[in-house]
N, C-alpha and C. Protein backbone atom coordinates (compact mmCIF):
# COMPACT_ATOMS: atom_id res chain seq x y z
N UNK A 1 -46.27 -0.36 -20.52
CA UNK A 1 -44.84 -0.51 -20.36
C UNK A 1 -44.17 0.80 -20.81
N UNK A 2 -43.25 1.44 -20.12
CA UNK A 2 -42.24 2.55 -20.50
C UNK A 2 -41.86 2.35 -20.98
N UNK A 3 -41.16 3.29 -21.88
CA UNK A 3 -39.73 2.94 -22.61
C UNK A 3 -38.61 2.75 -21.40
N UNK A 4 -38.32 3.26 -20.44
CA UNK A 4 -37.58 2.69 -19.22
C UNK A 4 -37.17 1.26 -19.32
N UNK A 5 -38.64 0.48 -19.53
CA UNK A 5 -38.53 -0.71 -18.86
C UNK A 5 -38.24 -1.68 -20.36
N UNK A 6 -38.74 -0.71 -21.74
CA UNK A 6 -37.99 -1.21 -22.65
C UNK A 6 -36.53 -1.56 -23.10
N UNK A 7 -36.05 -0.27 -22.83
CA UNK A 7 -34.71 -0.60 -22.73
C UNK A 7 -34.04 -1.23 -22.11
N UNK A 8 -34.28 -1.22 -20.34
CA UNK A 8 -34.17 -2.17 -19.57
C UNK A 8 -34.25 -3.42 -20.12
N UNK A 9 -35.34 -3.90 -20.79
CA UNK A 9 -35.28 -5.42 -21.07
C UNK A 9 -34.80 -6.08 -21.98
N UNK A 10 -34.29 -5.02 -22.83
CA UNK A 10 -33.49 -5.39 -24.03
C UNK A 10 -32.13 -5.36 -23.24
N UNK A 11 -31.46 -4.57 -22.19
CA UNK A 11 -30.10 -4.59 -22.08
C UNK A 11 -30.32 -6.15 -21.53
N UNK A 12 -30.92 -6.31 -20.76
CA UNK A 12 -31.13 -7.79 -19.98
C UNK A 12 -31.03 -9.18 -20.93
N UNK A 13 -31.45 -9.09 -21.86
CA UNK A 13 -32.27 -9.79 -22.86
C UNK A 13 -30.65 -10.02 -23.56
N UNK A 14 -29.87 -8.96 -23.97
CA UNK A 14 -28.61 -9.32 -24.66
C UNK A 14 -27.81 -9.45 -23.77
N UNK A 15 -27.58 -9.50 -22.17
CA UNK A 15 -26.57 -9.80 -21.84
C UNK A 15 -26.99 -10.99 -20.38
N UNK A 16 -27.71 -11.48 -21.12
CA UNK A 16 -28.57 -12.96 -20.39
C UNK A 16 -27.74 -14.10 -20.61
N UNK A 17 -26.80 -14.10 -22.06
CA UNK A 17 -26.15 -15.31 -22.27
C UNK A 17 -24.52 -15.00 -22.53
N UNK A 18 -24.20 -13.42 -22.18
CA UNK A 18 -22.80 -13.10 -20.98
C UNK A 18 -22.21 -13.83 -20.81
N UNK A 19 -21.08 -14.37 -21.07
CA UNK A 19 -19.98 -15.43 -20.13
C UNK A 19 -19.99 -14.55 -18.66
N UNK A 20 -19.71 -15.41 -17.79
CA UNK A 20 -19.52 -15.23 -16.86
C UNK A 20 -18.42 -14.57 -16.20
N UNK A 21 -18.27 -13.50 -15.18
CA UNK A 21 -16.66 -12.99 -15.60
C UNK A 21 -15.92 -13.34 -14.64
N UNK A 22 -15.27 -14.29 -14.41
CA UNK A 22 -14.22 -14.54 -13.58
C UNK A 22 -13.23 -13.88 -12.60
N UNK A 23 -13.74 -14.24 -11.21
CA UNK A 23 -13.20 -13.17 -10.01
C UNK A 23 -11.47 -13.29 -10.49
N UNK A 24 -10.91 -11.54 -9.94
CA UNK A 24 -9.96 -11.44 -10.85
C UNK A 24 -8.75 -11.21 -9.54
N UNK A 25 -8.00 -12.32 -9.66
CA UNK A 25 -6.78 -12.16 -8.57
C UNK A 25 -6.31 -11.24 -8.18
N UNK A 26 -5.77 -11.47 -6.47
CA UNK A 26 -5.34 -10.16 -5.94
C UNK A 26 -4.02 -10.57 -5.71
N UNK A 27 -3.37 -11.96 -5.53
CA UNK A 27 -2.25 -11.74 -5.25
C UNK A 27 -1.00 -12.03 -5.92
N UNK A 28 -0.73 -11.14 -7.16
CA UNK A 28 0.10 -10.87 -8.03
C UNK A 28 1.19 -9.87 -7.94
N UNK A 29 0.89 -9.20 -6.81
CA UNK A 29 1.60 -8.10 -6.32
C UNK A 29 2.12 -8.24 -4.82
N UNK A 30 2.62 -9.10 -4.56
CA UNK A 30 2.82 -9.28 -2.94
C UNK A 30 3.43 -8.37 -2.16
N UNK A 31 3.21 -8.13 -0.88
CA UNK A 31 3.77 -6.97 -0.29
C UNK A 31 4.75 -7.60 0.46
N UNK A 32 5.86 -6.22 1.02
CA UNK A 32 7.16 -6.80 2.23
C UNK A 32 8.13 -7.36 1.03
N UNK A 33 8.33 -6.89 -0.23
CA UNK A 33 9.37 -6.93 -0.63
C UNK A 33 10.83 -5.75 -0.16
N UNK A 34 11.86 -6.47 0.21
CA UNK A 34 12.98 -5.05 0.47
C UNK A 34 12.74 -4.02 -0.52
N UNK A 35 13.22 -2.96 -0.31
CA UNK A 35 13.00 -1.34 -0.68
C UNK A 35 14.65 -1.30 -0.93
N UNK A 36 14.76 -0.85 -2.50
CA UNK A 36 16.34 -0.69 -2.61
C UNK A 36 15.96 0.99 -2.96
N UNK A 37 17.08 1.51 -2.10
CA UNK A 37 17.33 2.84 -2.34
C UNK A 37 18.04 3.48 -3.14
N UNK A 38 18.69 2.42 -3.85
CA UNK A 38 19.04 2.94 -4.92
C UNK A 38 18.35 3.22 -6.23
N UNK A 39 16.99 2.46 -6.20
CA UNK A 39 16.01 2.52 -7.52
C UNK A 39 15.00 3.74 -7.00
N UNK A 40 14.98 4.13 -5.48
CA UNK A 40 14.29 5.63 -4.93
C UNK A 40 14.93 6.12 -6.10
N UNK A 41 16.51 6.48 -5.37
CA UNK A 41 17.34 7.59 -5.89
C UNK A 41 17.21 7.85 -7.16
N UNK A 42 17.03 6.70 -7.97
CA UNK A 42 17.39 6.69 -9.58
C UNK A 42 16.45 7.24 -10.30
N UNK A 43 15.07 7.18 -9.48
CA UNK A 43 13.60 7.51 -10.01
C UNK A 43 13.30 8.83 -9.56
N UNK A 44 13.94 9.25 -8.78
CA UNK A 44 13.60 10.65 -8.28
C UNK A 44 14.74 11.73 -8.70
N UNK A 45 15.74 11.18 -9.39
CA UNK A 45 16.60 11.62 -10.33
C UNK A 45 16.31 12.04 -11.59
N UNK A 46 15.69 10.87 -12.13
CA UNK A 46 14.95 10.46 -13.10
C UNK A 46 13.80 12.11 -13.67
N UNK A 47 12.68 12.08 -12.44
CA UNK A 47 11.88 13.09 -12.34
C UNK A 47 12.68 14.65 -12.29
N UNK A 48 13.71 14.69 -12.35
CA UNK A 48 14.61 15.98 -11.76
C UNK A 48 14.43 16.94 -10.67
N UNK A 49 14.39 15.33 -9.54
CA UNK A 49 14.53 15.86 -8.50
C UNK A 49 15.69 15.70 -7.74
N UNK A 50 16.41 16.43 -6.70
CA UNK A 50 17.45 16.78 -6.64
C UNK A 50 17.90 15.89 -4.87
N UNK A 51 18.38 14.73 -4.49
CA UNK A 51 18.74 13.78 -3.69
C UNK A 51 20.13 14.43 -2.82
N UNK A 52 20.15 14.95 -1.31
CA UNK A 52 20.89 14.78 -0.64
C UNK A 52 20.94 13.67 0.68
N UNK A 53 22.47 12.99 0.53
CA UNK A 53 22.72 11.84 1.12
C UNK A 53 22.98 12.84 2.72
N UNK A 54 22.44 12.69 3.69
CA UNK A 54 23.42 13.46 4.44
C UNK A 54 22.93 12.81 6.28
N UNK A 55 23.80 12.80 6.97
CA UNK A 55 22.99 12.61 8.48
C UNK A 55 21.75 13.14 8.99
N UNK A 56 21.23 12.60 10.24
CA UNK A 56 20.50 13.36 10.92
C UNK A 56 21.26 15.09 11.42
N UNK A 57 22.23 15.47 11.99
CA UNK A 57 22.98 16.69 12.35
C UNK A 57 22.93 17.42 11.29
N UNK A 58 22.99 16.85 10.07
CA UNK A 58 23.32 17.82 8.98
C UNK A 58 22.38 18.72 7.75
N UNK A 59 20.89 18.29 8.32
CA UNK A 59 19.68 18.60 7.90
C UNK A 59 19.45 20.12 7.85
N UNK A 60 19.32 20.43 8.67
CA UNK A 60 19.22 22.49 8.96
C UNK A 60 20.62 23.04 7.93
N UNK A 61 21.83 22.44 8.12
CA UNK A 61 22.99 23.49 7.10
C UNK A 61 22.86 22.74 5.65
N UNK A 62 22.03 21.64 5.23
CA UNK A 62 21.94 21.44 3.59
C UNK A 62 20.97 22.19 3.60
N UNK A 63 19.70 22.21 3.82
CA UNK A 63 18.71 23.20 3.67
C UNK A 63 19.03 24.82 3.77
N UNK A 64 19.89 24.83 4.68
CA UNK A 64 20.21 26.84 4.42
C UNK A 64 21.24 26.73 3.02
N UNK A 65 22.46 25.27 2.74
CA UNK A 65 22.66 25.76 1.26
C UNK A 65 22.10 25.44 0.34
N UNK A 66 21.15 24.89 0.18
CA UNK A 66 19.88 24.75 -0.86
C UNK A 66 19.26 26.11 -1.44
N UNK A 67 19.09 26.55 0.19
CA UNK A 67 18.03 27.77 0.05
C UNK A 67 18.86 29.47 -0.48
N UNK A 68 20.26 29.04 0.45
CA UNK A 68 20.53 30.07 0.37
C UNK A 68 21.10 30.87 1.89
N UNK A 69 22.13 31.84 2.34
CA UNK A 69 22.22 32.26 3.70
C UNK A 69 20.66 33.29 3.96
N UNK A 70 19.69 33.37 4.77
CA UNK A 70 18.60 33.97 5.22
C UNK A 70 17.86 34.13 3.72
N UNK A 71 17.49 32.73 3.63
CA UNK A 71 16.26 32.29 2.50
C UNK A 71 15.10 32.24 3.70
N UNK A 72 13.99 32.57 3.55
CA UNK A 72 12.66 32.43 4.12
C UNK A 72 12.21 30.79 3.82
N UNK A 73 12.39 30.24 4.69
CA UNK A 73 12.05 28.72 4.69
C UNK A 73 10.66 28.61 5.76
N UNK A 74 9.63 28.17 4.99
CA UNK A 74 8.30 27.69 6.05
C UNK A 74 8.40 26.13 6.41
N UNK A 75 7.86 26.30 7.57
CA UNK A 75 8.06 24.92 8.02
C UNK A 75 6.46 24.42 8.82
N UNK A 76 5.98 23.18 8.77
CA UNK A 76 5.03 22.99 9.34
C UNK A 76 5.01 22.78 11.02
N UNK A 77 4.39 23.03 11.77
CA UNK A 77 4.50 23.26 13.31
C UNK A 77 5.36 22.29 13.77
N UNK A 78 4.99 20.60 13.32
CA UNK A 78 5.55 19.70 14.36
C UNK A 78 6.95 19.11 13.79
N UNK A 79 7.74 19.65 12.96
CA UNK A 79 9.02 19.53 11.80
C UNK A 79 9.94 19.77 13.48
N UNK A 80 10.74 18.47 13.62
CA UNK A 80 11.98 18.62 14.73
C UNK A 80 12.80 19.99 14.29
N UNK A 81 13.00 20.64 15.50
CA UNK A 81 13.63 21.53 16.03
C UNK A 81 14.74 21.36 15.31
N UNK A 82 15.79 20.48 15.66
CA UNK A 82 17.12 20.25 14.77
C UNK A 82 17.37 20.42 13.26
N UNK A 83 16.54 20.07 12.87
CA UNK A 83 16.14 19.94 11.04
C UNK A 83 16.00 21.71 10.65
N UNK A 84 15.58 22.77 11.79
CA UNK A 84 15.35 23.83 10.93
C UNK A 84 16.23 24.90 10.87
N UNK A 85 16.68 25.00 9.64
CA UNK A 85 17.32 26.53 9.89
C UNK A 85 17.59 28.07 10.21
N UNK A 86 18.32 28.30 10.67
CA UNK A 86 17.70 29.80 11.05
C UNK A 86 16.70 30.86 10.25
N UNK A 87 16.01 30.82 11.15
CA UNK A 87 14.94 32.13 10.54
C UNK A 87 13.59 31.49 9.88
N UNK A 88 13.81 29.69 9.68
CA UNK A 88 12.69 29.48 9.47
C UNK A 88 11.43 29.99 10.72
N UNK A 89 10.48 30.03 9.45
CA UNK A 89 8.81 30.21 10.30
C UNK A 89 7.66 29.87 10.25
N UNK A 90 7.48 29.10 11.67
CA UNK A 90 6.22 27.99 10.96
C UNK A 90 5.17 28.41 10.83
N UNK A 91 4.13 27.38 9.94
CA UNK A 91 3.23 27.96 9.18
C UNK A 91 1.73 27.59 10.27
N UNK A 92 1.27 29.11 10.82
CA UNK A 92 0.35 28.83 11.62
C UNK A 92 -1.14 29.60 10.95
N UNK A 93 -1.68 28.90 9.76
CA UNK A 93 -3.18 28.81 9.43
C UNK A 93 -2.49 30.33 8.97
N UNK A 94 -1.56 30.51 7.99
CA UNK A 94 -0.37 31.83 7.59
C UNK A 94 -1.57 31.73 5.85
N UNK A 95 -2.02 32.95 5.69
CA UNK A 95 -2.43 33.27 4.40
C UNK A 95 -1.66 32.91 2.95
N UNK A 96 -2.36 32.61 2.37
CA UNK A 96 -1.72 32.03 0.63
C UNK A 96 -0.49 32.79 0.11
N UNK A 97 -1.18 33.96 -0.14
CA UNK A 97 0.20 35.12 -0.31
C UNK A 97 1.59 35.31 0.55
N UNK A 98 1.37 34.83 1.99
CA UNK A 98 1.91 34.41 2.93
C UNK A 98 2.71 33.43 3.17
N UNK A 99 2.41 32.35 2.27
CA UNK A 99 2.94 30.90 2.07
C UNK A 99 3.78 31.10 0.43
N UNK A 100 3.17 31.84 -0.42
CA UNK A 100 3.83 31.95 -1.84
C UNK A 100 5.20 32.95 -1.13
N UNK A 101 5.28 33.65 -0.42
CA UNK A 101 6.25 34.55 -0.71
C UNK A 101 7.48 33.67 0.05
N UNK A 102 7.67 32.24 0.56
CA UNK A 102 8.35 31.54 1.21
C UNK A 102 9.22 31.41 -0.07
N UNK A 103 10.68 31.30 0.18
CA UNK A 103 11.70 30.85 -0.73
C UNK A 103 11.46 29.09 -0.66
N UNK A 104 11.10 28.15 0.43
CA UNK A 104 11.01 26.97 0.29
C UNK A 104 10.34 26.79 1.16
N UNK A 105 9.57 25.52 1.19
CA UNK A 105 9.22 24.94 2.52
C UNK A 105 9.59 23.28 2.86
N UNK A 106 10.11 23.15 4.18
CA UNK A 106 10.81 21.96 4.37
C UNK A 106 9.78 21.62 5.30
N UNK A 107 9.20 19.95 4.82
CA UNK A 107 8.80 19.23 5.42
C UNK A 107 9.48 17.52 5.63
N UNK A 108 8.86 17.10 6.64
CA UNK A 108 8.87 15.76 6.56
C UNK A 108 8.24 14.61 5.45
N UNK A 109 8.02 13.26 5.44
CA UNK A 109 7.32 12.67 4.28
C UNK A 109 6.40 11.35 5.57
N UNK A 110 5.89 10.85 5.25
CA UNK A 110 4.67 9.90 5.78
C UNK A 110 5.57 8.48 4.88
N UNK A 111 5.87 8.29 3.77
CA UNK A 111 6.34 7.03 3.33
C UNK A 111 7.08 7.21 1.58
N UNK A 112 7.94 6.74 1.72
CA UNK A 112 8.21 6.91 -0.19
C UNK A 112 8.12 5.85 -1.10
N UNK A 113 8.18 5.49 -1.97
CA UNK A 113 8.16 4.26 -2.80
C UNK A 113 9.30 4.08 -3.82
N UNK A 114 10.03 3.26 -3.92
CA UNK A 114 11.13 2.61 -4.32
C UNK A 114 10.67 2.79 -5.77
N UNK A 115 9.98 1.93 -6.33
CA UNK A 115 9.33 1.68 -7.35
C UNK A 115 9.25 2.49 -8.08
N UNK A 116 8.41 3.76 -7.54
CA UNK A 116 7.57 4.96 -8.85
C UNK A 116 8.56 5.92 -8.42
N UNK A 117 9.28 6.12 -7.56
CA UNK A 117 10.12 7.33 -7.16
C UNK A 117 9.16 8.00 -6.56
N UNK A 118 8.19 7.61 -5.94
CA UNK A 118 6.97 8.36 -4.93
C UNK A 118 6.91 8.67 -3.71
N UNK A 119 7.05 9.97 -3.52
CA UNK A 119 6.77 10.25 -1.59
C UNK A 119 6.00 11.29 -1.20
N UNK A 120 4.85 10.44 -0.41
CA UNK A 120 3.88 10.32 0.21
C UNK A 120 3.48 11.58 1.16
N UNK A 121 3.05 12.62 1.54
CA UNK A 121 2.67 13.21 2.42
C UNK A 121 1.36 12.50 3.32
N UNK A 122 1.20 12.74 4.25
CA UNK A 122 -0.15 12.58 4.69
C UNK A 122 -0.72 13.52 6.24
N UNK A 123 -0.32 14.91 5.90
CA UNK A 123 -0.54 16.03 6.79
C UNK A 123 -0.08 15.86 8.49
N UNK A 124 0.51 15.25 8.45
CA UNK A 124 0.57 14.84 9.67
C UNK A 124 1.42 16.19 10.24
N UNK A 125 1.72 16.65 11.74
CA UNK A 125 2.31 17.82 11.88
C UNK A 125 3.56 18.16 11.55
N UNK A 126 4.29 17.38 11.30
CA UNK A 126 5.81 17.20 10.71
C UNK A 126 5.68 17.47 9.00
N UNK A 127 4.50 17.13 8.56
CA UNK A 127 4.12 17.19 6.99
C UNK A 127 3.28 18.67 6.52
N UNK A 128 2.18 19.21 8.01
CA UNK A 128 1.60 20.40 7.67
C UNK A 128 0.25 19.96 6.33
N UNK A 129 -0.40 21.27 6.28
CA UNK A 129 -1.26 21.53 5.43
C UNK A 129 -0.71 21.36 4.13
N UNK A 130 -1.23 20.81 3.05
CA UNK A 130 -1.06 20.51 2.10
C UNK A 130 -0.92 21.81 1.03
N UNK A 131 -1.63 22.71 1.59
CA UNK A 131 -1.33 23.77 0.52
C UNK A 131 0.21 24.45 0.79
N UNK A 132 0.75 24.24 2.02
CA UNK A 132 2.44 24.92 1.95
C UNK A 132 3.19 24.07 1.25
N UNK A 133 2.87 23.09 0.48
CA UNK A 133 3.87 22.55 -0.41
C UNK A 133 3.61 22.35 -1.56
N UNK A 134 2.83 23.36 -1.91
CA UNK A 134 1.99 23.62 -3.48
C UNK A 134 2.14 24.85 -3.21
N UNK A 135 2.43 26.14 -2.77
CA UNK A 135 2.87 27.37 -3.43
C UNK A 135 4.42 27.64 -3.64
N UNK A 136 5.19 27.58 -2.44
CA UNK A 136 6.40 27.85 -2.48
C UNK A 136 7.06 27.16 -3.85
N UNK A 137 8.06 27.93 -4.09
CA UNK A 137 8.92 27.08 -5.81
C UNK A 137 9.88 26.67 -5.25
N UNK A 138 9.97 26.16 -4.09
CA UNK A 138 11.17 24.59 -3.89
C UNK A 138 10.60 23.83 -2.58
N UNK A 139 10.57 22.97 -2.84
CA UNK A 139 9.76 21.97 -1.74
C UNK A 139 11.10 20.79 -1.70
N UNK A 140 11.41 21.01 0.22
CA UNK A 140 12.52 20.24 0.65
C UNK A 140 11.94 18.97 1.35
N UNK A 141 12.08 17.79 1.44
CA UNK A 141 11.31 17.05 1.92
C UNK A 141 12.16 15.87 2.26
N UNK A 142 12.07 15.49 3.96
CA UNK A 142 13.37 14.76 4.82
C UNK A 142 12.72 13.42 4.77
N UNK A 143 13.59 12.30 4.53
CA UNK A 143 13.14 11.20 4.13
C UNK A 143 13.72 10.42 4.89
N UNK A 144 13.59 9.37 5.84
CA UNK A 144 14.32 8.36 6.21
C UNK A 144 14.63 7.36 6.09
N UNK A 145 15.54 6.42 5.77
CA UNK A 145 15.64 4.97 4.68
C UNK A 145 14.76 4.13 5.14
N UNK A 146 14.42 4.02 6.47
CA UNK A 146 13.57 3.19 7.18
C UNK A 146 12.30 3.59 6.66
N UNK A 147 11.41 5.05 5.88
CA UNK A 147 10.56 4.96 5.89
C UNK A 147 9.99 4.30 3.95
N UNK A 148 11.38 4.31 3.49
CA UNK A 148 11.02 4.16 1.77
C UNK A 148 10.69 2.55 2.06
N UNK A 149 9.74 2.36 1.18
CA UNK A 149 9.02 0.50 0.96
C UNK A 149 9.32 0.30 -0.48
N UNK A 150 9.20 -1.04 -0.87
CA UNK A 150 9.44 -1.39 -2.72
C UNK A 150 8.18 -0.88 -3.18
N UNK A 151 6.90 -0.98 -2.97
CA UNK A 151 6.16 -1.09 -3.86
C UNK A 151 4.90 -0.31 -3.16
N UNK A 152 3.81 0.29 -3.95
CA UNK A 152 2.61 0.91 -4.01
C UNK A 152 1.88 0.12 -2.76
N UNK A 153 1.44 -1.36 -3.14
CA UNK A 153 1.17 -1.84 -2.29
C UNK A 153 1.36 -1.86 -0.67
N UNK A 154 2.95 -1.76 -0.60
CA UNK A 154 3.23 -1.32 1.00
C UNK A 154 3.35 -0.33 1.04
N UNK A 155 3.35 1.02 0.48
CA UNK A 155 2.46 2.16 0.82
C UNK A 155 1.27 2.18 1.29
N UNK A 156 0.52 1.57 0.84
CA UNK A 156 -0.66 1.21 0.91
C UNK A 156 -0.88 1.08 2.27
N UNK A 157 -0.21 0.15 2.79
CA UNK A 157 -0.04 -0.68 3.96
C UNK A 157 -0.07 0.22 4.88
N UNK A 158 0.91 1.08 5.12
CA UNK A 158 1.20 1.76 6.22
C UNK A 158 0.30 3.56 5.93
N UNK A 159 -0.41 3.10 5.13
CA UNK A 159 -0.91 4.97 5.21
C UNK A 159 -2.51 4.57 5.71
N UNK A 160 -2.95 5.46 6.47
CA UNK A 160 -3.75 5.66 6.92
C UNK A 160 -5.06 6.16 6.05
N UNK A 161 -6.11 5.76 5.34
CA UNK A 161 -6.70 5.72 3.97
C UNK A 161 -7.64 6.97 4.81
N UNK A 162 -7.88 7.63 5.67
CA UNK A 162 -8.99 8.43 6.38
C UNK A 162 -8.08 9.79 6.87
N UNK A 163 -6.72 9.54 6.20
CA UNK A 163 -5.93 11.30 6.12
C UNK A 163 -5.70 11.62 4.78
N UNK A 164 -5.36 13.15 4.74
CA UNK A 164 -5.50 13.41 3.28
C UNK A 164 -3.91 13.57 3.21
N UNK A 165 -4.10 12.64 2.04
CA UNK A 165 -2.37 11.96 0.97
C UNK A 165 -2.21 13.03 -0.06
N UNK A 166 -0.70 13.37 0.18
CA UNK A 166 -0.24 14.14 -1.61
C UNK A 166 0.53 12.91 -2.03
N UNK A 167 0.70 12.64 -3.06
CA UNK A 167 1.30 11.92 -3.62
C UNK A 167 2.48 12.61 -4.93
N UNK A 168 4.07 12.34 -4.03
CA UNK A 168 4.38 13.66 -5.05
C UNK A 168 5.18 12.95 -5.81
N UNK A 169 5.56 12.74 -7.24
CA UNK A 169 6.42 12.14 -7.90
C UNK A 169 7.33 13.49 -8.98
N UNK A 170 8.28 13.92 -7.79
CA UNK A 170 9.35 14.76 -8.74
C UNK A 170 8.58 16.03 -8.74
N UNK A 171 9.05 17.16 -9.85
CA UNK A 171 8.82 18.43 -9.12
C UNK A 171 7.52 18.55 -10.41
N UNK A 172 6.60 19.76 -9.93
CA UNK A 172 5.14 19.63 -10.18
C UNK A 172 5.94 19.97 -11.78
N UNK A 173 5.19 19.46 -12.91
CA UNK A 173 5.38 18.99 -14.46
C UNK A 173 4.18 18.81 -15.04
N UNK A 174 3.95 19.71 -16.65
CA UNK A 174 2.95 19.04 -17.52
C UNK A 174 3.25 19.63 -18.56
N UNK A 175 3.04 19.28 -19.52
CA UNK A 175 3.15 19.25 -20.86
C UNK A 175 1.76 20.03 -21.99
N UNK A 176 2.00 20.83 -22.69
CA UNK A 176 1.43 21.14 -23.52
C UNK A 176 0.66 20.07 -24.47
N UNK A 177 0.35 20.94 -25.28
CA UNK A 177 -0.37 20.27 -26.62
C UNK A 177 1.09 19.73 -27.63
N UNK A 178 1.61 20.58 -27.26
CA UNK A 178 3.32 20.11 -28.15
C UNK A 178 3.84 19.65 -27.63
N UNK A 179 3.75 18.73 -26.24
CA UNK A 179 4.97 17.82 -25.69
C UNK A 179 5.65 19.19 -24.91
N UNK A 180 5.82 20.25 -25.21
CA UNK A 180 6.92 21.10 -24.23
C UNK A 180 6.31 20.77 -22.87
N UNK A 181 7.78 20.71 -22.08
CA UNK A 181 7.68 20.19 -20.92
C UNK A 181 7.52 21.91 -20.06
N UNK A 182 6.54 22.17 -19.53
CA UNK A 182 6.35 23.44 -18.23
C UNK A 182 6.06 22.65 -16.71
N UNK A 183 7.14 23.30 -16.09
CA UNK A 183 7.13 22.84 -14.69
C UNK A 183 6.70 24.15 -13.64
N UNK A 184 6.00 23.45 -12.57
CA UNK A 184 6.08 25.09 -11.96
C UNK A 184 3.98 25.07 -12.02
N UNK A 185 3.63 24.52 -12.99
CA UNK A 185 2.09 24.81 -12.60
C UNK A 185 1.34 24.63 -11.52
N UNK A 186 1.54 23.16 -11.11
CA UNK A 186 0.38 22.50 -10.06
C UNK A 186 1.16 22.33 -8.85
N UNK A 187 2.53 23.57 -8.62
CA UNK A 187 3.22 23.02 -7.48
C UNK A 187 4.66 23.42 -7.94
N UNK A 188 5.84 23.02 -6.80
CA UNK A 188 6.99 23.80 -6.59
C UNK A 188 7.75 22.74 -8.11
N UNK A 189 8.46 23.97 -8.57
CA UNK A 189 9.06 23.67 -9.72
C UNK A 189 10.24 22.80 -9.01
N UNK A 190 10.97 22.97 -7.77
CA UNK A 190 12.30 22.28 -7.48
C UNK A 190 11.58 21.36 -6.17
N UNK A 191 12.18 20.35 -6.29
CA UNK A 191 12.16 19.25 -5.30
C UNK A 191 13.36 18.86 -4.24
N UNK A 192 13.53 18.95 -3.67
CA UNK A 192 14.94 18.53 -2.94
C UNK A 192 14.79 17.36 -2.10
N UNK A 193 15.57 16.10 -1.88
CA UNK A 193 15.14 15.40 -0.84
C UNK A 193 16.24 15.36 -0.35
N UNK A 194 16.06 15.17 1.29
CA UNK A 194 16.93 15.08 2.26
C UNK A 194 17.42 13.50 2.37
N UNK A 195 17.85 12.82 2.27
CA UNK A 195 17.77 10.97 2.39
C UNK A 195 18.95 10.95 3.94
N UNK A 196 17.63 10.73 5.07
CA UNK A 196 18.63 10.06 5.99
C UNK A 196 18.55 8.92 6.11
N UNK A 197 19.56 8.11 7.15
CA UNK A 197 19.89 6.84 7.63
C UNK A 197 18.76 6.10 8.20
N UNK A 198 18.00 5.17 8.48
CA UNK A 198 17.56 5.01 9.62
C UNK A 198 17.51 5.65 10.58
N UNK A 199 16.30 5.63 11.15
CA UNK A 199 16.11 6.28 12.47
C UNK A 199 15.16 5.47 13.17
């Protein structure tokens, strides 16, 4: 006999008379609850991120005063025409250094969450490569009320588990050994969201 099969038979041996563990419920969390946009807003406030209420028409002139008159704004290929401001330039397989020297980049979002103040990327062409919204230091990101849900769970629901998800809550943040708060490490120090109407 090994010691392998010693130990083996001792773990066996003490956990032979185990309670049994009881299958553990799933439906405590139900999905298709309404999405109040006002607990988005409050949570993505919250994070100090920065909420404009504004139309579909009015997307391209909050983003140039966000950015600035001829701020370098990157945009991912399939981002509607209307939404961009002058001089943006989209980002075609554009080098790192290339993508850092962008004053912002405005994308679309895949889904947000009411709940955590969470919104969702999931690369899609309106969303782009995941690394243009991890260099630039302000990340603008157009949201539509129709696409925010209450809860994790109906995120869940509608994302596609076989694309690759950012999951962004507020502008990139971490903390030292002393609690000081440094923003700016793992991603754009400013957040902006666009909040339109239904569409």
């Amino acid at each position: 006999m090994s010691s392998r099969d010693v130990i083996l038979g001792r773990v066996r041996a003490a956990l032979r008379d185990a309670p049994v563990v009881a299958e553990v419920p799933r439906d405590y969390r139900p999905g298709g609850l309404v999405a109040d946009l006002e607990v988005l807003i409050d949570r993505l406030v919250d994070y100090k991120a920065r909420v404009h209420r504004v139309g579909e028409d009015e997307v391209a002139a909050t983003v140039s005063a966000i950015v600035g008159e001829g701020g370098a704004v990157l945009v991912p290929p399939g981002l509607p025409e209307p939404w961009r401001p002058a001089g943006a330039f989209p980002d075609e397989n554009l080098a790192p250094d290339r993508i850092a020297g962008a004053d912002a980049v405005l994308t679309a979002a895949a889904v947000a969450v009411a709940e955590t103040g969470t919104i969702v990327l999931d690369a899609s062409p309106d969303q782009g490569r995941r690394i243009i919204t991890l260099l630039p230091d302000v990340h603008i990101c157009v949201l539509r009320a129709d696409q925010v849900v209450a809860t994790v769970p109906d995120a869940i629901a509608r994302l596609d588990p076989a694309r690759p998800l950012t999951w962004i809550s507020g502008p990139s943040a971490t903390s030292d050994i002393e609690l000081n708060r440094v923003e700016g490490v793992h991603g754009p120090r400013n957040l902006h969201v666009i909040l339109l109407p239904p569409g």
